[in-house]
Protein backbone atom coordinates (compact mmCIF):
# COMPACT_ATOMS: atom_id res chain seq x y z
CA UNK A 1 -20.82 23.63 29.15
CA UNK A 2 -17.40 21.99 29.88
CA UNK A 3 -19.47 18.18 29.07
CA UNK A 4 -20.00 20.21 25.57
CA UNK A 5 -16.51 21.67 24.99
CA UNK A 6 -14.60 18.24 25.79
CA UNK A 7 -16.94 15.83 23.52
CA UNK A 8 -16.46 18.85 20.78
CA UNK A 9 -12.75 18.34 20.86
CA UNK A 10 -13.32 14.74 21.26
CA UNK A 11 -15.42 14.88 17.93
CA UNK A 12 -12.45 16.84 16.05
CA UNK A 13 -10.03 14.49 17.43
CA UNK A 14 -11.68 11.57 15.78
CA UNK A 15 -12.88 13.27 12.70
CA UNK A 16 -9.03 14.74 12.16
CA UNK A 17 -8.02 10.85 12.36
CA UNK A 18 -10.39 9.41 10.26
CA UNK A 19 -9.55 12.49 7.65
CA UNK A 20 -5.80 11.36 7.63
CA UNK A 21 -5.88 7.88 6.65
CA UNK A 22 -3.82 6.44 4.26
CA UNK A 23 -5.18 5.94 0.93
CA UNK A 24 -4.99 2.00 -0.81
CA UNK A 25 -5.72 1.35 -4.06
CA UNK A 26 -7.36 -1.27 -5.56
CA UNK A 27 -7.51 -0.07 -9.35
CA UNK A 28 -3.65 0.00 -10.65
CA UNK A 29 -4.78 2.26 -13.55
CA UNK A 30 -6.00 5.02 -10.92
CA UNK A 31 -2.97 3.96 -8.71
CA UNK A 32 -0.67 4.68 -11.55
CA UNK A 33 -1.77 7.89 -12.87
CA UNK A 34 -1.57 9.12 -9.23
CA UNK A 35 2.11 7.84 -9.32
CA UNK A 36 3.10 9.44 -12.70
CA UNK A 37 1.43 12.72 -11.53
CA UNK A 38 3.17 13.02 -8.30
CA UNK A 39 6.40 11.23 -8.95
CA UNK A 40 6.28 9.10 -6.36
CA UNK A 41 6.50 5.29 -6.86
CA UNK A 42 4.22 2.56 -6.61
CA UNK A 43 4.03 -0.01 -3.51
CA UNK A 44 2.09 -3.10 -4.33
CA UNK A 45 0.89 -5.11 -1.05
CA UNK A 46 0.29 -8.50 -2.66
CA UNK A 47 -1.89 -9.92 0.69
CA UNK A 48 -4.34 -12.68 1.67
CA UNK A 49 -6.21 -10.25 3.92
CA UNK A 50 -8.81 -12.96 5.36
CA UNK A 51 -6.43 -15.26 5.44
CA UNK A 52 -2.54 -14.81 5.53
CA UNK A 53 -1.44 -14.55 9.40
CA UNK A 54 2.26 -12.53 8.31
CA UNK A 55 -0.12 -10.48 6.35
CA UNK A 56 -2.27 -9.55 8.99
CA UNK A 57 0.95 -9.10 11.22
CA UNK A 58 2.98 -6.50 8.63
CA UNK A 59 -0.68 -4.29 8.81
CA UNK A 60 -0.40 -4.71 12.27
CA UNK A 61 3.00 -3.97 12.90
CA UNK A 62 4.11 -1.57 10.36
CA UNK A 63 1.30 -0.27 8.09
CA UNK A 64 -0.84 0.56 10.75
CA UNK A 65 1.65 2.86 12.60
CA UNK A 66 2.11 6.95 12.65
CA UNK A 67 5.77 6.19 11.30
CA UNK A 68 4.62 4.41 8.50
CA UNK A 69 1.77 6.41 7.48
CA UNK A 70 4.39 9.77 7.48
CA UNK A 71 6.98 7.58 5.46
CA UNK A 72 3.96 6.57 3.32
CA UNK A 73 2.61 9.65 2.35
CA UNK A 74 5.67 11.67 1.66
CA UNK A 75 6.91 8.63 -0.55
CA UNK A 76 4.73 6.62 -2.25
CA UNK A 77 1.57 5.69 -4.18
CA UNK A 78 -0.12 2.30 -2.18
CA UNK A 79 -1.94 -0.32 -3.93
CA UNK A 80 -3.25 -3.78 -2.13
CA UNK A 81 -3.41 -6.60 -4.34
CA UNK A 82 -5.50 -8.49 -2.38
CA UNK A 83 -6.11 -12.52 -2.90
CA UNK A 84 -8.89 -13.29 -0.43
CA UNK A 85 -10.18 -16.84 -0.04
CA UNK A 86 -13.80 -15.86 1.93
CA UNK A 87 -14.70 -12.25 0.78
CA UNK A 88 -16.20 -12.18 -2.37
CA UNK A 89 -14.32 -9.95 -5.02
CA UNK A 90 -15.24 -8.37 -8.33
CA UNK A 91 -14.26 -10.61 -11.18
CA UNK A 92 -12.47 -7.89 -13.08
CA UNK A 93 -10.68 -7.56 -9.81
CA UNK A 94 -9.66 -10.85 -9.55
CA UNK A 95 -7.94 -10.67 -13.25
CA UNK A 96 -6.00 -7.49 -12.68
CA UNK A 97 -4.56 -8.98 -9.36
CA UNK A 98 -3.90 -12.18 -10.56
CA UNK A 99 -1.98 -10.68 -13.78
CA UNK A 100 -0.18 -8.54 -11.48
CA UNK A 101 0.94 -11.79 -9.77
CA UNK A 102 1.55 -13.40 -12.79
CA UNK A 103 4.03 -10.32 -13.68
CA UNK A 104 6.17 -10.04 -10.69
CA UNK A 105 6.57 -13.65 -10.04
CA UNK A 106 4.76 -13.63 -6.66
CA UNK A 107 4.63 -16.95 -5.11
CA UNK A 108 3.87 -16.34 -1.10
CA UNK A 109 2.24 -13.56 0.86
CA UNK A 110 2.85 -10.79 2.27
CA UNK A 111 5.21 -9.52 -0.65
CA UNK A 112 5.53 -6.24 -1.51
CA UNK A 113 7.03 -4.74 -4.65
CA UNK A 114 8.06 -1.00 -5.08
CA UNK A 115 7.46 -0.19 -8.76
CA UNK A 116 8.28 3.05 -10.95
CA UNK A 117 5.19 3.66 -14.15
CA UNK A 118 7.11 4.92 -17.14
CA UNK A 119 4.28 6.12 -19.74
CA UNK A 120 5.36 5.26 -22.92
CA UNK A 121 4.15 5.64 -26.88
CA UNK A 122 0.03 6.62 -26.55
CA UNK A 123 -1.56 5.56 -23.30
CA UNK A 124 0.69 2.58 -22.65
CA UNK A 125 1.70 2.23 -19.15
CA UNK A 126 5.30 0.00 -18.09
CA UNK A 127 6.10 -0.37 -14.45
CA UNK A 128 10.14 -0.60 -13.98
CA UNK A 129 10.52 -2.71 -11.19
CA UNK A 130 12.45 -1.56 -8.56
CA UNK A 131 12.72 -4.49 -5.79
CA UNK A 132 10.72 -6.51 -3.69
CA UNK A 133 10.14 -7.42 0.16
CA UNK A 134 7.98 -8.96 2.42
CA UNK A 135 7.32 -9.05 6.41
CA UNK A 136 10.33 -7.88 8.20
CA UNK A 137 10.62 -8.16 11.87
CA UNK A 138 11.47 -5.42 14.14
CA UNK A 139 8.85 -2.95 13.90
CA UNK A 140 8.38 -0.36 11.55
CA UNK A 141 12.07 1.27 11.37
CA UNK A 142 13.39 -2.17 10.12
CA UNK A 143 10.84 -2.17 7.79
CA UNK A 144 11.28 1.25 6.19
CA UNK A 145 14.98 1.24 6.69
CA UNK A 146 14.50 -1.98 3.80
CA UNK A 147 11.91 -0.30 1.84
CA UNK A 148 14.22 3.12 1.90
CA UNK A 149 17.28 0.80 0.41
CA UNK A 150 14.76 -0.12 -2.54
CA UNK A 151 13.68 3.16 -3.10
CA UNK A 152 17.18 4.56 -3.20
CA UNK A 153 17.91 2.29 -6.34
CA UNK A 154 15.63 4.18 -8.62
């Protein structure tokens, strides 16, 4: 009975994790309406995900933590703009991420821009830049204490 109890709790335990994850978005339209609806701003990850080690190290370091993921979901709207050079991506994909690029003048990865979406006249969309960053050592209080300074200039 106790064997049945613990790998209950167990179960919720794991289940109640998995159910909190951060969301990422891939599709900026979806990413944006979510942003316009819940005033919150954008965060674009540009990454190489198979291939960028500071990428892999920011996930690691910052994105990946409890701090982060509370900062995260009281604040803003994720999207990863990701630039893979093995895993196969959807062509359509490709063009939206690459445009993105093109837009904010992103040269080298990780970078990671904090955007506003202004709707204007019909359907159109603008995002109002707000600033940029990229890895930032120290764990994830130096890394929110920049991305907080960003934030604040809206």
């Amino acid at each position: 009975m106790k064997k049945a109890i613990v790998l209950s709790f167990l179960f919720l335990a794991v289940w109640t994790t998995q159910a909190q994850e951060l969301k990422w978005h891939t599709d900026i339209s979806d990413a944006a309406k979510e942003s316009l609806e819940t005033k919150k701003p954008l965060m674009l990850f540009f990454t190489g995900s198979d291939w960028c080690g500071w990428c892999k190290r920011l996930q690691k370091e910052v994105f990946q933590t409890p701090e982060f993921e509370k900062w995260a979901k009281k604040n803003v709207v994720l999207v990863e703009l990701d630039f893979p050079k093995r895993t196969p991506q959807d062509e359509a994909l490709k063009e939206q991420n690459f445009n993105l690029q093109q837009m904010f003048g992103v040269t080298g990865y990780p970078t990671i821009w904090f955007v506003q979406p202004e709707k204007k006249e019909g359907k159109k969309v603008n995002l109002d830049a707000l600033g940029n960053t990229g890895y930032v050592a120290g764990g994830p209080s130096k890394w929110l204490e920049v991305a907080n300074g960003l934030l604040k200039r809206k």
